[in-house]
C-alpha atoms as a PDB file:
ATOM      1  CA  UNK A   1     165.357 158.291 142.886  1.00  0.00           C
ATOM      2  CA  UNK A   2     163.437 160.849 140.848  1.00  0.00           C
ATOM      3  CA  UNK A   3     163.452 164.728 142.406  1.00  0.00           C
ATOM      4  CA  UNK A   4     166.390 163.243 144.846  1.00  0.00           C
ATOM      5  CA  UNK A   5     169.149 166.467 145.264  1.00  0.00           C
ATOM      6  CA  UNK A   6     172.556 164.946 144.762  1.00  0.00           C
ATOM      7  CA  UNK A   7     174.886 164.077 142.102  1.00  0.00           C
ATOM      8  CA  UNK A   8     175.446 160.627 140.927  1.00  0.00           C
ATOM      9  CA  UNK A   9     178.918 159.654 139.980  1.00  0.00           C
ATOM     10  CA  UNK A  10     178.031 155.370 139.784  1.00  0.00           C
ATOM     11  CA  UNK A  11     177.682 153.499 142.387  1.00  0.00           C
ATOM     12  CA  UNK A  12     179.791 150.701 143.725  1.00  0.00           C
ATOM     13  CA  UNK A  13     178.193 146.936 144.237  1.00  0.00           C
ATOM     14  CA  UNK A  14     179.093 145.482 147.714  1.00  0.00           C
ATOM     15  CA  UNK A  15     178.475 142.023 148.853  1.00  0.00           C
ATOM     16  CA  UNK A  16     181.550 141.098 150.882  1.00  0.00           C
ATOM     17  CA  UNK A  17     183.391 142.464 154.643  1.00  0.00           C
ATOM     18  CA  UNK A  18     186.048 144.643 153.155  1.00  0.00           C
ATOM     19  CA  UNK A  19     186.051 148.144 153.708  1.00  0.00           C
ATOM     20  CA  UNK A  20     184.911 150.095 150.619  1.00  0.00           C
ATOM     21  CA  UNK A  21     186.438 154.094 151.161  1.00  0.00           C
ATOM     22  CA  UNK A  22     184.914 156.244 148.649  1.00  0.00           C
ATOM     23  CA  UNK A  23     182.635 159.445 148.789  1.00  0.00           C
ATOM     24  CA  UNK A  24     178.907 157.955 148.526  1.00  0.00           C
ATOM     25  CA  UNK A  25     175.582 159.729 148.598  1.00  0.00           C
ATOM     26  CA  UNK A  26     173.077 156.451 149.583  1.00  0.00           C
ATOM     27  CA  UNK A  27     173.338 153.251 150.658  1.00  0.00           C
ATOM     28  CA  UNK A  28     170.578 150.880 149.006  1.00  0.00           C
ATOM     29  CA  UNK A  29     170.347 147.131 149.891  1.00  0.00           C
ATOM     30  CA  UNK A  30     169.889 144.933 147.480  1.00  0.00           C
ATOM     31  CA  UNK A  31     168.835 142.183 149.923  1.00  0.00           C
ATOM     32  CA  UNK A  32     168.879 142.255 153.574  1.00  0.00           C
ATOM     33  CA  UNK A  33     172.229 143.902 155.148  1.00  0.00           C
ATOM     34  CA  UNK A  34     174.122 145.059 158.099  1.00  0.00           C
ATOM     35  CA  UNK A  35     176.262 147.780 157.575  1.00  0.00           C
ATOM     36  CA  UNK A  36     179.538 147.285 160.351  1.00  0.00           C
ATOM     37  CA  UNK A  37     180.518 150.314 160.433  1.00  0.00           C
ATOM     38  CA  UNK A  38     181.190 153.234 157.827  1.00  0.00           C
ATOM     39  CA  UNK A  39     182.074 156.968 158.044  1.00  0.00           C
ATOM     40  CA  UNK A  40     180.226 159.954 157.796  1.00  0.00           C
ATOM     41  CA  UNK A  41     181.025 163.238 156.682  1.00  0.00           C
ATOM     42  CA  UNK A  42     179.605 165.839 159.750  1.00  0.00           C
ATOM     43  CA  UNK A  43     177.939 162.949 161.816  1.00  0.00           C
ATOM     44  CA  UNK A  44     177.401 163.870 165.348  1.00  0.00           C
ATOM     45  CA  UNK A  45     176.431 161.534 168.179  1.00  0.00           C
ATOM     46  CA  UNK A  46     176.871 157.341 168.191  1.00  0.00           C
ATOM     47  CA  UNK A  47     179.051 155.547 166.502  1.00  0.00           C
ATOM     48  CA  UNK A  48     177.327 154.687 163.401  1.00  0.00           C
ATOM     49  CA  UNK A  49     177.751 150.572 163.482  1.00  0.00           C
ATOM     50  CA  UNK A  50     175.759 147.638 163.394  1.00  0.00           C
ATOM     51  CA  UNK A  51     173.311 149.324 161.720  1.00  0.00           C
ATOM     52  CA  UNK A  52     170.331 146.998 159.477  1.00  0.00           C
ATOM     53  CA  UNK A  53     168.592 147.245 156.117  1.00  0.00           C
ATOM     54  CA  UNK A  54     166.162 146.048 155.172  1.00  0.00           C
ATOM     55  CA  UNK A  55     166.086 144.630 151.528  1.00  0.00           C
ATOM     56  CA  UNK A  56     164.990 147.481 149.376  1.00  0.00           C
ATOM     57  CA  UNK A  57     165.838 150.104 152.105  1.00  0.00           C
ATOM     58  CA  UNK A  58     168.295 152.656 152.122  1.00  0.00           C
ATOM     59  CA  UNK A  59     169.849 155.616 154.262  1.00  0.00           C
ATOM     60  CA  UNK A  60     171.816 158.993 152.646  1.00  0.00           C
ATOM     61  CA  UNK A  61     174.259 160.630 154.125  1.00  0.00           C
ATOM     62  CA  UNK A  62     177.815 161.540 152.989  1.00  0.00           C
ATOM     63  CA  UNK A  63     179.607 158.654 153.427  1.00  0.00           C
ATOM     64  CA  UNK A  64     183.478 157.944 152.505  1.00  0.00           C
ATOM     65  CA  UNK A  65     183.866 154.373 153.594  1.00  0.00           C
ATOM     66  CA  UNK A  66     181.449 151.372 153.890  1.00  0.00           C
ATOM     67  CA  UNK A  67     182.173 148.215 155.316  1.00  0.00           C
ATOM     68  CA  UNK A  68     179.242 145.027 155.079  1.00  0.00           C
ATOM     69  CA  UNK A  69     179.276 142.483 157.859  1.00  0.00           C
ATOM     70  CA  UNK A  70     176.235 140.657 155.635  1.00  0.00           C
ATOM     71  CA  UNK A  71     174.089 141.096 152.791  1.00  0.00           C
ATOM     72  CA  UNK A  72     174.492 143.674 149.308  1.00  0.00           C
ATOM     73  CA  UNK A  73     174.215 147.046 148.645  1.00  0.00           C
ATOM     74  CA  UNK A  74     174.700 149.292 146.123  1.00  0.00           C
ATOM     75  CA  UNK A  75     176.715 152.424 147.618  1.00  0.00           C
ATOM     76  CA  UNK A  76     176.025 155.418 145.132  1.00  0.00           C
ATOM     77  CA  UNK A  77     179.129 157.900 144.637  1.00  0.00           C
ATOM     78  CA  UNK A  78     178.798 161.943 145.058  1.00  0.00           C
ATOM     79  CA  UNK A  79     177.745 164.147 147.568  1.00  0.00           C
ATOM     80  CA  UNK A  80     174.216 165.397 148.653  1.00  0.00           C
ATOM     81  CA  UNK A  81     173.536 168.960 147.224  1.00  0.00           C
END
């Protein structure tokens, strides 16, 4: 994640269905997932559900709550700068 503009806090390891509030900065999968749904700071347009990694992939955003219907990730806490 070298040059990437945010600031890290931790992260939080996820590998089961519960809903995971929280303020997070990227979403990386550790092996193939499907996020079910999870809520994003100043999103516009569709719902943001059902929505696949790929192992090794991830997606930033400003997220404060993550919930897995399969797979791991590793949810990184702070915001984007």
């Amino acid at each position: 994640m070298s040059g990437d503009c945010f600031d890290l806090n931790g992260f939080e390891y996820i590998s089961d269905t519960a809903a995971h509030p929280g303020r997070f900065s990227r979403i990386y999968a550790t092996s193939a997932a499907v996020i079910n749904t999870a809520t994003v700071a100043g999103a516009t347009g569709n719902t943001f559900s059902a929505v696949p990694l790929a192992a090794g992939a991830y997606i930033d955003g400003q997220f404060r709550s993550i919930t897995l219907t399969s797979g791991t990730v590793v949810a990184y806490r702070g915001d984007r700068g």
